[in-house]
C-alpha atoms as a PDB file:
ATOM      1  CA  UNK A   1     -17.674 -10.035  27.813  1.00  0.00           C
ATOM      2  CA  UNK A   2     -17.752  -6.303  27.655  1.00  0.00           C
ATOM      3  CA  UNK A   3     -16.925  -5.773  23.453  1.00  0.00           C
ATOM      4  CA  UNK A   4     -19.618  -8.301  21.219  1.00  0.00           C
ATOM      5  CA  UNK A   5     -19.276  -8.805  18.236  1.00  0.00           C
ATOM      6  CA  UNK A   6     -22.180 -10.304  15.922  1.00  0.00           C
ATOM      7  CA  UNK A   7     -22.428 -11.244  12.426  1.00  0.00           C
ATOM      8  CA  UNK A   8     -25.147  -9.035  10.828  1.00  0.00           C
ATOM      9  CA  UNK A   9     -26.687 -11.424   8.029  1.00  0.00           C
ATOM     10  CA  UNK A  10     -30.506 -11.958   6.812  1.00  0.00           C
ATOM     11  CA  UNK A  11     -30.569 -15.070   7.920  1.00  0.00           C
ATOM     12  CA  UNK A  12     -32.745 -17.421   9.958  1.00  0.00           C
ATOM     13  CA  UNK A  13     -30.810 -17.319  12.934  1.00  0.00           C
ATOM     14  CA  UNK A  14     -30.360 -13.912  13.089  1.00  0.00           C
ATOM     15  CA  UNK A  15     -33.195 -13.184  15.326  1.00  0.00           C
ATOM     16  CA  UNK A  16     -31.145 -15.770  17.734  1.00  0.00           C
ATOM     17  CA  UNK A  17     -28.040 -14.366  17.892  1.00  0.00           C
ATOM     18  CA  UNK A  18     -29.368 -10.492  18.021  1.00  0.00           C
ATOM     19  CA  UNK A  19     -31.220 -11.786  21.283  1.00  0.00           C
ATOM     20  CA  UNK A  20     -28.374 -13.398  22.685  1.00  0.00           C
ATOM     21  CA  UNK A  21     -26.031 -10.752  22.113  1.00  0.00           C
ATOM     22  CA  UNK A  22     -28.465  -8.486  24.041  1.00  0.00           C
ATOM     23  CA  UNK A  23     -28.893 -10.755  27.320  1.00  0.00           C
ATOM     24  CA  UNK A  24     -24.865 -10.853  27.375  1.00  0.00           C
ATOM     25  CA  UNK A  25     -24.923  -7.550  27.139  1.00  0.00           C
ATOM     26  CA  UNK A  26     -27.363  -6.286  29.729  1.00  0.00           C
ATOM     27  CA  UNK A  27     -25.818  -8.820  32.046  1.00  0.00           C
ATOM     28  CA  UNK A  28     -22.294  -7.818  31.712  1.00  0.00           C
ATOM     29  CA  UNK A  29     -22.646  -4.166  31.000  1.00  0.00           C
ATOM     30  CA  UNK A  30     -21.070  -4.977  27.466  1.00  0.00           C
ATOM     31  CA  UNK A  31     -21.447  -3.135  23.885  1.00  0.00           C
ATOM     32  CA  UNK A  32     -22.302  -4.974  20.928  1.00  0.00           C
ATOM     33  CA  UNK A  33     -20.792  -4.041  17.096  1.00  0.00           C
ATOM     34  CA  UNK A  34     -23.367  -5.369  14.851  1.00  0.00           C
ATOM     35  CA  UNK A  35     -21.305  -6.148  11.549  1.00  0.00           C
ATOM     36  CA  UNK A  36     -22.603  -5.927   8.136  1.00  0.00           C
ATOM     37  CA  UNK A  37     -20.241  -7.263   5.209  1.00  0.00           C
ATOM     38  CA  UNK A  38     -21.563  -7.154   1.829  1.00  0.00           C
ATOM     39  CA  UNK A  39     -19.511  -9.075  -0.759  1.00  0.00           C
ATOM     40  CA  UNK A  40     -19.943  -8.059  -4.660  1.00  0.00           C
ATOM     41  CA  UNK A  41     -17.804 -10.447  -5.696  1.00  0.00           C
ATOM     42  CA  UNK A  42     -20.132 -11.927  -7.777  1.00  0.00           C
ATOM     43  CA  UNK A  43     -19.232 -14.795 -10.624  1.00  0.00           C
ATOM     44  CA  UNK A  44     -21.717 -15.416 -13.419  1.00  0.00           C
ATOM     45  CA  UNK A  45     -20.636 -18.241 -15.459  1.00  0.00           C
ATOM     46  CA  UNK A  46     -19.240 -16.295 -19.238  1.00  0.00           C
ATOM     47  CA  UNK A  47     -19.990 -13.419 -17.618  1.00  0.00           C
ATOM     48  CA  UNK A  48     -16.677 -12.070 -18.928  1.00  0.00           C
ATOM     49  CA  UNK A  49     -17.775  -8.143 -19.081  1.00  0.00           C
ATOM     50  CA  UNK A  50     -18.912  -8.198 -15.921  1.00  0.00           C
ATOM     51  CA  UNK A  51     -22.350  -7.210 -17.075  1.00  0.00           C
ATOM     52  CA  UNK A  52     -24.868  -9.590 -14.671  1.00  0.00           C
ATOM     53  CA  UNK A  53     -22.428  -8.483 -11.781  1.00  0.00           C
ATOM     54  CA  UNK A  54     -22.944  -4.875 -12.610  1.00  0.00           C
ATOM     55  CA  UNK A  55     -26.729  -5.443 -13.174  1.00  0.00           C
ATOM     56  CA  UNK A  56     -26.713  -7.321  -9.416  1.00  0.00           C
ATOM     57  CA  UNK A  57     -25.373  -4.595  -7.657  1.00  0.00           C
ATOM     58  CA  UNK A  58     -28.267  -2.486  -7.366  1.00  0.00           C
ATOM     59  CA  UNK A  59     -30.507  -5.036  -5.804  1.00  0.00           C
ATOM     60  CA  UNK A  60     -27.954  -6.470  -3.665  1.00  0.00           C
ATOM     61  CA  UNK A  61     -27.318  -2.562  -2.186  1.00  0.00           C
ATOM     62  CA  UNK A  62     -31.202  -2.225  -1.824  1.00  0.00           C
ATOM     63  CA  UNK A  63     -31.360  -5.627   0.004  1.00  0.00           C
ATOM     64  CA  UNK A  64     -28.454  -4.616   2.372  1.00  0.00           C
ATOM     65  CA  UNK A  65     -29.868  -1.636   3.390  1.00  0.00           C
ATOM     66  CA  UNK A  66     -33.410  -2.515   3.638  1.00  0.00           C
ATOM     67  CA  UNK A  67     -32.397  -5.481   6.216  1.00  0.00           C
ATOM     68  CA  UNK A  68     -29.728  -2.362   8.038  1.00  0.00           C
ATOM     69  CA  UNK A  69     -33.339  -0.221   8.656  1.00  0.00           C
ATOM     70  CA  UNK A  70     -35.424  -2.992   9.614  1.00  0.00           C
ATOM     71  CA  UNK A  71     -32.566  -4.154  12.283  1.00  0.00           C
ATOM     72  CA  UNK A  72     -31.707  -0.786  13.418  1.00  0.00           C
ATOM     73  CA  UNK A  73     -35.641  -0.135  13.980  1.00  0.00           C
ATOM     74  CA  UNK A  74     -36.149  -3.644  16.401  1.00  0.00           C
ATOM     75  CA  UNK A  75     -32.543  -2.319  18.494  1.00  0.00           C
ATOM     76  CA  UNK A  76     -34.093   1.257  19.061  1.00  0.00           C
ATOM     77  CA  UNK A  77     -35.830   0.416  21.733  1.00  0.00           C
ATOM     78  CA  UNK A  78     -32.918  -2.112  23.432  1.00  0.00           C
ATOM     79  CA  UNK A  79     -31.851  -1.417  26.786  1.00  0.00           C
ATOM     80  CA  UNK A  80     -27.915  -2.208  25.380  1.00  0.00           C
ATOM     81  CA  UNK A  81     -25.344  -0.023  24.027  1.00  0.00           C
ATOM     82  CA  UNK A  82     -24.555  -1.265  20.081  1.00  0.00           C
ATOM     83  CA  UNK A  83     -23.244  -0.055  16.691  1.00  0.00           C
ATOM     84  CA  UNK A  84     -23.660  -0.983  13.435  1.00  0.00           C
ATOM     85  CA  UNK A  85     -20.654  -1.458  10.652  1.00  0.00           C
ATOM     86  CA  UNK A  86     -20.782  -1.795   7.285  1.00  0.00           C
ATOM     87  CA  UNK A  87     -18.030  -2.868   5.401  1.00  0.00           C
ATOM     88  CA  UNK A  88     -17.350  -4.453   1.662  1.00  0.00           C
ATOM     89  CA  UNK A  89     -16.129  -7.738   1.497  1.00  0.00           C
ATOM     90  CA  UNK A  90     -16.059 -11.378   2.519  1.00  0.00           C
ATOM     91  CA  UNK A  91     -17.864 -11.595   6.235  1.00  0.00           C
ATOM     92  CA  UNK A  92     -15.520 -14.034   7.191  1.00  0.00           C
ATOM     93  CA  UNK A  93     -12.238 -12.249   6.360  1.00  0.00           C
ATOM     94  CA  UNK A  94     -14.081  -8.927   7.888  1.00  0.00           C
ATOM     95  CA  UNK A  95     -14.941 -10.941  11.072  1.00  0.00           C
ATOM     96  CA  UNK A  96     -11.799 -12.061  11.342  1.00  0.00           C
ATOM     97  CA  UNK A  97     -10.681  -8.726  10.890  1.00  0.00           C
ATOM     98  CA  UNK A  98     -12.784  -7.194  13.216  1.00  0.00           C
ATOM     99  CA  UNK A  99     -12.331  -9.646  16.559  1.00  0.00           C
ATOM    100  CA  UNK A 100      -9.024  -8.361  17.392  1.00  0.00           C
ATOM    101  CA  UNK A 101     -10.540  -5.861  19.557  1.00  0.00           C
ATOM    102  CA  UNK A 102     -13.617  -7.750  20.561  1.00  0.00           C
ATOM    103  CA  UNK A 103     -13.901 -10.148  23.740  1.00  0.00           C
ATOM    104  CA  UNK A 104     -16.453 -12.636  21.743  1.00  0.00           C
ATOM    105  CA  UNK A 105     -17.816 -13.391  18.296  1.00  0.00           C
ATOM    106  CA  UNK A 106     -21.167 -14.304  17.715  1.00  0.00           C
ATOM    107  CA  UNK A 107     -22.245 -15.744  14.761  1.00  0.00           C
ATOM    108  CA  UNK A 108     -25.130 -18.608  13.340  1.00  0.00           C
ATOM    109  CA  UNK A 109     -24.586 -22.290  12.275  1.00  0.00           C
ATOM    110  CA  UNK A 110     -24.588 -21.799   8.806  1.00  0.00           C
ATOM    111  CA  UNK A 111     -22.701 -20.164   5.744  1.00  0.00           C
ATOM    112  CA  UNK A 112     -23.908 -17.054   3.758  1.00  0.00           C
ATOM    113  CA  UNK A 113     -26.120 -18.409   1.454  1.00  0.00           C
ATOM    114  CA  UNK A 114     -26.324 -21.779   2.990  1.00  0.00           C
ATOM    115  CA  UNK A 115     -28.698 -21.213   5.433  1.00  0.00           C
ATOM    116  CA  UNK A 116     -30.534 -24.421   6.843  1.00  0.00           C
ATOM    117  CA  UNK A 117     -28.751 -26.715   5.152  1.00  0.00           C
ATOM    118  CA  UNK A 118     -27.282 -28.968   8.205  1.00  0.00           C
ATOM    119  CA  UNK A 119     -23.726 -28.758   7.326  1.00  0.00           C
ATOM    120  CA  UNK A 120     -20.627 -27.504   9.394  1.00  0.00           C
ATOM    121  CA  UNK A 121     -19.736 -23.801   8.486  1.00  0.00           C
ATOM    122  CA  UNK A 122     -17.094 -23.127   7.129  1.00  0.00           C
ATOM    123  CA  UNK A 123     -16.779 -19.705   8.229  1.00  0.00           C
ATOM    124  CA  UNK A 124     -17.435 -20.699  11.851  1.00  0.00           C
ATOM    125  CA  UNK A 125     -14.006 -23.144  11.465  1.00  0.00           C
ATOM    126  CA  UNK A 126     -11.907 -20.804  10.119  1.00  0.00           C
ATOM    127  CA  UNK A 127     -13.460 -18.219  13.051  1.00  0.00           C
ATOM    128  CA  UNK A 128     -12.779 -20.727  15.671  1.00  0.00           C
ATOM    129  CA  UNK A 129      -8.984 -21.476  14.539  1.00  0.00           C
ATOM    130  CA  UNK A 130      -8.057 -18.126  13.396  1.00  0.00           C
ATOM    131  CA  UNK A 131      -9.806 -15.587  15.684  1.00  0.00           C
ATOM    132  CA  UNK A 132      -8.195 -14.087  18.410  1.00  0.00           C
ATOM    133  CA  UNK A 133     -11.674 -14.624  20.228  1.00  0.00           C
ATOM    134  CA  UNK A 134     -13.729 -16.963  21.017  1.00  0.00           C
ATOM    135  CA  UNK A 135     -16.836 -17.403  18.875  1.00  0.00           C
ATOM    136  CA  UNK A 136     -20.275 -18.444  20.191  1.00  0.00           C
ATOM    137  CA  UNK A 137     -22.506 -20.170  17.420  1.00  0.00           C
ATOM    138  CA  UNK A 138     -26.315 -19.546  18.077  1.00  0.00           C
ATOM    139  CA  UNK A 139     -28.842 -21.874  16.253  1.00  0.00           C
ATOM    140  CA  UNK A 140     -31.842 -20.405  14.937  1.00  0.00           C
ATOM    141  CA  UNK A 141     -34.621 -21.327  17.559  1.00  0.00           C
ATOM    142  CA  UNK A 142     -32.787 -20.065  19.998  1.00  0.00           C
ATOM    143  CA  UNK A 143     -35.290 -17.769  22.192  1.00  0.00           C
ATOM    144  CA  UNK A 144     -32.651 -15.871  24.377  1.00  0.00           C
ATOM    145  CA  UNK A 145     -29.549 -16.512  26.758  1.00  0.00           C
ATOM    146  CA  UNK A 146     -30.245 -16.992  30.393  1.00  0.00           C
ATOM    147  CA  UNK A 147     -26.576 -15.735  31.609  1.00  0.00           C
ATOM    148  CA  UNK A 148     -26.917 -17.186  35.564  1.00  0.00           C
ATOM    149  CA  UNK A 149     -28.161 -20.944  34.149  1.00  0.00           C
ATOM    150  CA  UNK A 150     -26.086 -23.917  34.317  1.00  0.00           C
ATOM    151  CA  UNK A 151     -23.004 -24.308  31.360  1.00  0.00           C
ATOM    152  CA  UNK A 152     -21.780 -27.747  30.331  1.00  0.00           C
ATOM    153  CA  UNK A 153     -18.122 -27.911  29.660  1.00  0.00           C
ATOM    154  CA  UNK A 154     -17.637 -30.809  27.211  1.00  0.00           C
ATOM    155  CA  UNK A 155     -14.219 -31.797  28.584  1.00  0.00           C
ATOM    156  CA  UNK A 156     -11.417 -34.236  26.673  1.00  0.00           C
ATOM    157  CA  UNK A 157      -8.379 -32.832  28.761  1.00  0.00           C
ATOM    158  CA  UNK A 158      -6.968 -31.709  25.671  1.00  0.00           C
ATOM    159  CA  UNK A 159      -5.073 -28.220  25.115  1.00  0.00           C
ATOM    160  CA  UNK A 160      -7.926 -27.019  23.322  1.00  0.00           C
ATOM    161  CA  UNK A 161     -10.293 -27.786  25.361  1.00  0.00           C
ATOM    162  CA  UNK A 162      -8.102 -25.685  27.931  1.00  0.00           C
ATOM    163  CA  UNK A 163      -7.894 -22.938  25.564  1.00  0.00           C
ATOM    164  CA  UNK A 164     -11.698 -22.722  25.588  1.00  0.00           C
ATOM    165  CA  UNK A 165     -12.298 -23.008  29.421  1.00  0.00           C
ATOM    166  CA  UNK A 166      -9.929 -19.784  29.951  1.00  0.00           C
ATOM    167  CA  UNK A 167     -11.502 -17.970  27.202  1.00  0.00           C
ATOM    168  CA  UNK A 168     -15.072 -19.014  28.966  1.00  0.00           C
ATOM    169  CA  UNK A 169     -14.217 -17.845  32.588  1.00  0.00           C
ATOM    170  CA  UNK A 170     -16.070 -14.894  32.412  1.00  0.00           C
ATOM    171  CA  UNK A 171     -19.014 -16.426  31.259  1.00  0.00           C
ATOM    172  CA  UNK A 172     -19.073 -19.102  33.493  1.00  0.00           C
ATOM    173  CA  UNK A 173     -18.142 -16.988  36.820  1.00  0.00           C
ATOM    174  CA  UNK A 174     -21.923 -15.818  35.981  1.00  0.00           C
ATOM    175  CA  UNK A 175     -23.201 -19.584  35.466  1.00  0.00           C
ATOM    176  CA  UNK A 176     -25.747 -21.035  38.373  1.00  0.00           C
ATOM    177  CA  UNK A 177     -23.771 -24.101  37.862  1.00  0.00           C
ATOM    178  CA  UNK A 178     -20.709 -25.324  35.695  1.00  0.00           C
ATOM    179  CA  UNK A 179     -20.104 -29.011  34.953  1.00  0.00           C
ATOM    180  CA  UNK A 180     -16.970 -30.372  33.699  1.00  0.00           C
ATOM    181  CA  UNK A 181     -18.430 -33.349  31.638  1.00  0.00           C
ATOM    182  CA  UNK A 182     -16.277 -36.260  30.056  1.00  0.00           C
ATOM    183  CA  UNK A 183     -17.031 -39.220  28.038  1.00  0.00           C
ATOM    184  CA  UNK A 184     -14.975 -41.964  28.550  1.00  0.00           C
ATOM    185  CA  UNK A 185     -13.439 -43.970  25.737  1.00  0.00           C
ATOM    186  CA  UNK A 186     -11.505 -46.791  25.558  1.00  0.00           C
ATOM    187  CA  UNK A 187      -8.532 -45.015  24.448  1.00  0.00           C
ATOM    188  CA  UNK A 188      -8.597 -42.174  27.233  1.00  0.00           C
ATOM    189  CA  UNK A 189      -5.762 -43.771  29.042  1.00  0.00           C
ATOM    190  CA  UNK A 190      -3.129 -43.673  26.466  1.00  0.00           C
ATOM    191  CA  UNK A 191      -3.388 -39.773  26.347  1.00  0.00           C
ATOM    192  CA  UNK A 192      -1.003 -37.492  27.973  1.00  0.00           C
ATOM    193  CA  UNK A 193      -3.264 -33.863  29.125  1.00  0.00           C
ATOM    194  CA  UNK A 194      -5.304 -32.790  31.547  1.00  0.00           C
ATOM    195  CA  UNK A 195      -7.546 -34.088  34.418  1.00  0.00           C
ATOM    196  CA  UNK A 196     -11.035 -33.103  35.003  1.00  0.00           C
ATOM    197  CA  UNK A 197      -9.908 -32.292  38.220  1.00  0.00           C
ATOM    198  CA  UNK A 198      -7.287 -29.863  37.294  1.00  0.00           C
ATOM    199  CA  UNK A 199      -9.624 -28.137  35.253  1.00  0.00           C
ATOM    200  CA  UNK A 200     -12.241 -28.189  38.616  1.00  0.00           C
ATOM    201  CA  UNK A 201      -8.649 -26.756  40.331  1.00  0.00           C
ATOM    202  CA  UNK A 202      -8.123 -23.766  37.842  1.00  0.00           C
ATOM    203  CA  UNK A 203     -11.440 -22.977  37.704  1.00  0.00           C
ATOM    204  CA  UNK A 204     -11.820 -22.978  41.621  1.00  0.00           C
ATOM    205  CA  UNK A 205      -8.723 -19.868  41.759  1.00  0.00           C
ATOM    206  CA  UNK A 206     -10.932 -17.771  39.723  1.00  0.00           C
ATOM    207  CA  UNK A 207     -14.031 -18.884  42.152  1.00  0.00           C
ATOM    208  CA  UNK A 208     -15.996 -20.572  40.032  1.00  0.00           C
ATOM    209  CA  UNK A 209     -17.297 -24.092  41.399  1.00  0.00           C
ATOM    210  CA  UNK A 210     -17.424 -27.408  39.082  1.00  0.00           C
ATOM    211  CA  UNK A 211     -18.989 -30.466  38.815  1.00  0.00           C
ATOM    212  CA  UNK A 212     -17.129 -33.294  37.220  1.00  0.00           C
ATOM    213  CA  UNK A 213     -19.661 -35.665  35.309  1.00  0.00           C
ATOM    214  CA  UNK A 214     -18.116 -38.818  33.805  1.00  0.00           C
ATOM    215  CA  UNK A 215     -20.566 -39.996  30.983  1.00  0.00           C
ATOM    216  CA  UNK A 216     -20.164 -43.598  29.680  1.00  0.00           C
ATOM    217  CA  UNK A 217     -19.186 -44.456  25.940  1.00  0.00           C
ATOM    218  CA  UNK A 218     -22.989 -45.239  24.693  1.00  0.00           C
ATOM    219  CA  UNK A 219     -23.961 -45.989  21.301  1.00  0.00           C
ATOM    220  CA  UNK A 220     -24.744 -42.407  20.054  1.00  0.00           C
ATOM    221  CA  UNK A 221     -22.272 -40.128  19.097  1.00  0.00           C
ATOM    222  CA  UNK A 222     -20.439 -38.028  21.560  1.00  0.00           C
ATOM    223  CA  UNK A 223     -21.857 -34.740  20.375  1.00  0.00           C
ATOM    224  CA  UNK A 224     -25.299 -36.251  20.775  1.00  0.00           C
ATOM    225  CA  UNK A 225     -24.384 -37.546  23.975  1.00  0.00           C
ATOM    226  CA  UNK A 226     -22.837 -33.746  25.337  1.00  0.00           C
ATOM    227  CA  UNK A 227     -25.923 -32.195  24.143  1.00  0.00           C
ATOM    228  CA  UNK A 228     -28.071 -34.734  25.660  1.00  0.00           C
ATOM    229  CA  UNK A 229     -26.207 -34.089  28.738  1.00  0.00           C
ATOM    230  CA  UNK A 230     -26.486 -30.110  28.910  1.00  0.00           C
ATOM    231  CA  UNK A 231     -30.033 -30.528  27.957  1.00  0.00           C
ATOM    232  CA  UNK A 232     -31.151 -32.736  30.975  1.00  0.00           C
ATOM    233  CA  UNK A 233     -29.105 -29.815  33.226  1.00  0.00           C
ATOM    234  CA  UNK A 234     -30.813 -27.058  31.379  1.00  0.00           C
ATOM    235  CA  UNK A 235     -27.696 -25.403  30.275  1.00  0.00           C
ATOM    236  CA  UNK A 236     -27.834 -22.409  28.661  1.00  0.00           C
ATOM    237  CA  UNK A 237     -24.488 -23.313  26.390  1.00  0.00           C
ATOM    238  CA  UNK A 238     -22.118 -25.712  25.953  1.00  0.00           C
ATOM    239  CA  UNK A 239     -18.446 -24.879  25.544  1.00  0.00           C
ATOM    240  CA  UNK A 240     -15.662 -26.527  24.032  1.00  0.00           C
ATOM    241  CA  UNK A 241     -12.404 -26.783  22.172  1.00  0.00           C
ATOM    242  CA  UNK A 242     -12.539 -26.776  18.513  1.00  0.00           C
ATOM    243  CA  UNK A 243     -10.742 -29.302  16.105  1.00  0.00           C
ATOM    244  CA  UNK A 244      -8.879 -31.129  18.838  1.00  0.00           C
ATOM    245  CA  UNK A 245      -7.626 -33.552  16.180  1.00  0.00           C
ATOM    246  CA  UNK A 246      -6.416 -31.902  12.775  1.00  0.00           C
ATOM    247  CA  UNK A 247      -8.138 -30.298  10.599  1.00  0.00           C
ATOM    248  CA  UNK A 248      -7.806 -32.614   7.947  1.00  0.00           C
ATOM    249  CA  UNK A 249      -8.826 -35.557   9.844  1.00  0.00           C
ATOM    250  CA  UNK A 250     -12.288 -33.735  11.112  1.00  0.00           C
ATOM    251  CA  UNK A 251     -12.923 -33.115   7.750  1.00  0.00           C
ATOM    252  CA  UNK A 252     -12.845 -36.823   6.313  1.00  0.00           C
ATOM    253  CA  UNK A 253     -13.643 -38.833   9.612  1.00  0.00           C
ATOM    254  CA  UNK A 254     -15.641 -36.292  11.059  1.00  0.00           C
ATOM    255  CA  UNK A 255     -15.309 -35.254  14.706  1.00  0.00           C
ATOM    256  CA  UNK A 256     -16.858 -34.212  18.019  1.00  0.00           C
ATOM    257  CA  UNK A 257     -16.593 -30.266  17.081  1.00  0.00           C
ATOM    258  CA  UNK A 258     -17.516 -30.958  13.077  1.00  0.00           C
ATOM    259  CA  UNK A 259     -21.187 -33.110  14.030  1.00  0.00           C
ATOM    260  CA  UNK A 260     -21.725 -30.886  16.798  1.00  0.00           C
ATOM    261  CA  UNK A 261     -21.499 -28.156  14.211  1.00  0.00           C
ATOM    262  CA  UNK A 262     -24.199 -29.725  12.037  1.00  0.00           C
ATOM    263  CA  UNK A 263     -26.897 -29.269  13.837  1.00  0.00           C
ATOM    264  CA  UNK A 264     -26.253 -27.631  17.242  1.00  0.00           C
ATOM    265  CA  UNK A 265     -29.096 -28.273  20.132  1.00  0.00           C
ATOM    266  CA  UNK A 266     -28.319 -25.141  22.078  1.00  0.00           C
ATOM    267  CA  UNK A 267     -25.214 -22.440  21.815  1.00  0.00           C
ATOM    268  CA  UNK A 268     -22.003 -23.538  21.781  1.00  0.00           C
ATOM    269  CA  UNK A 269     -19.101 -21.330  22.696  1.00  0.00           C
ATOM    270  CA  UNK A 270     -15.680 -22.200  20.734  1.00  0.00           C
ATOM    271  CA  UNK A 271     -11.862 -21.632  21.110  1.00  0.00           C
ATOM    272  CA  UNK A 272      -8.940 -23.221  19.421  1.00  0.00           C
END
């Protein structure tokens, strides 16, 4: 992952994902774009002159560029290569923008100006289906990355979960260990895609070893159950395919990607 790019936000988690995008950095040699997007599109209810806008602009300037100096002051002293962007505008259309030319995306759980409130981004869905890279969501008490520790594939055989094992090869040709984990439901046999072991097979021509782990249908959920998993091998991330069922239907019934997005127990690296 040699060209980072990380969503530069005052948020909670931005401590997280700054740290992060630093130990991929140093390990791969990378450079990280640190990208500031100020929106002004602000809408005050009868505000037909524009007048509160106009009056907000000021401190929402002062605020951007306070949080710029204060940033740019911790990286001065970071052993990385990085650069910071500013740019007007939505930060998910500028994101989206901006990740043609980048290897990964790295942003936090949560919305701009939603920040701890436990609910699936919406800017990190529309990242995940729409981005030409992958995108790497970082909760907030994240403390750093360790690049050489174990990575738990959540695996469903699906074409998305393909997608995101490609797009994670260079990660995981770093990883101690990989494991290929699956949880079995009852349906699993009705589905026409792709074998644990013929992911273990790809992965093995780009010389990466994996463990298959078959995890039994419990009573939790099956993000609960994945994190569990990756916790009890101290991963460092967990990757996986994103919306494997459509979009529509992980919005009203919910779905392995959309609860794992709600409250995330360690990184989790997405492709579509």
């Amino acid at each position: 992952m040699k060209s980072i790019l990380v969503h530069a936000n005052d948020d909670s988690s931005m401590e997280a994902r700054m740290q992060v995008a630093l130990d991929i950095a140093r390990a791969s040699g990378g450079h990280i774009t640190f990208l500031q997007s100020v929106s002004y599109e602000v809408f005050a209810p009868g505000d037909f002159y524009g007048s509160a806008m106009a009056a907000a602009l000021p401190q929402i300037k002062e605020a951007a560029e306070e949080f710029r100096a204060k940033t740019e002051t911790d990286l001065a002293n970071e052993d990385a290569n990085w650069e910071w962007k500013f740019l007007y505008g939505m930060a998910e259309s500028r994101l989206l923008e901006q990740s043609a030319l980048h290897d990964i995306i790295i942003v936090g759980p949560d919305d701009v100006g939603e920040d701890g409130m436990h609910r699936p981004s919406a800017m990190v869905g529309q990242l995940a289906l729409k981005a030409p890279a992958p995108v790497l969501v970082v909760p907030a008490d994240t403390k750093r990355i360790d690049i050489r520790a174990p990575i738990l594939v959540a695996w469903n055989g699906s074409s998305e979960a393909c997608v995101a094992l490609r797009a994670a090869v260079p990660l995981l040709s770093l990883a101690s260990e990989v494991y290929l984990a699956s949880v079995s439901e009852p349906n699993d046999k009705n589905r026409a895609d792709f074998g644990a072991d013929e992911a273990a097979e790809y992965l093995s021509r780009h010389g990466i070893r994996a463990e298959i782990v078959e995890i039994p249908r419990g009573e939790a959920k099956i993000s609960d159950t994945l994190f569990s998993a990756a916790q009890m091998r101290e991963c460092s991330m967990m990757v996986m395919g994103a919306y494997g069922h459509s979009r529509l239907a992980e919005m009203l019934l919910g779905g392995v990607t959309r609860r794992s997005l709600t409250d995330p127990q360690l990184p989790i690296f997405l492709a579509h």
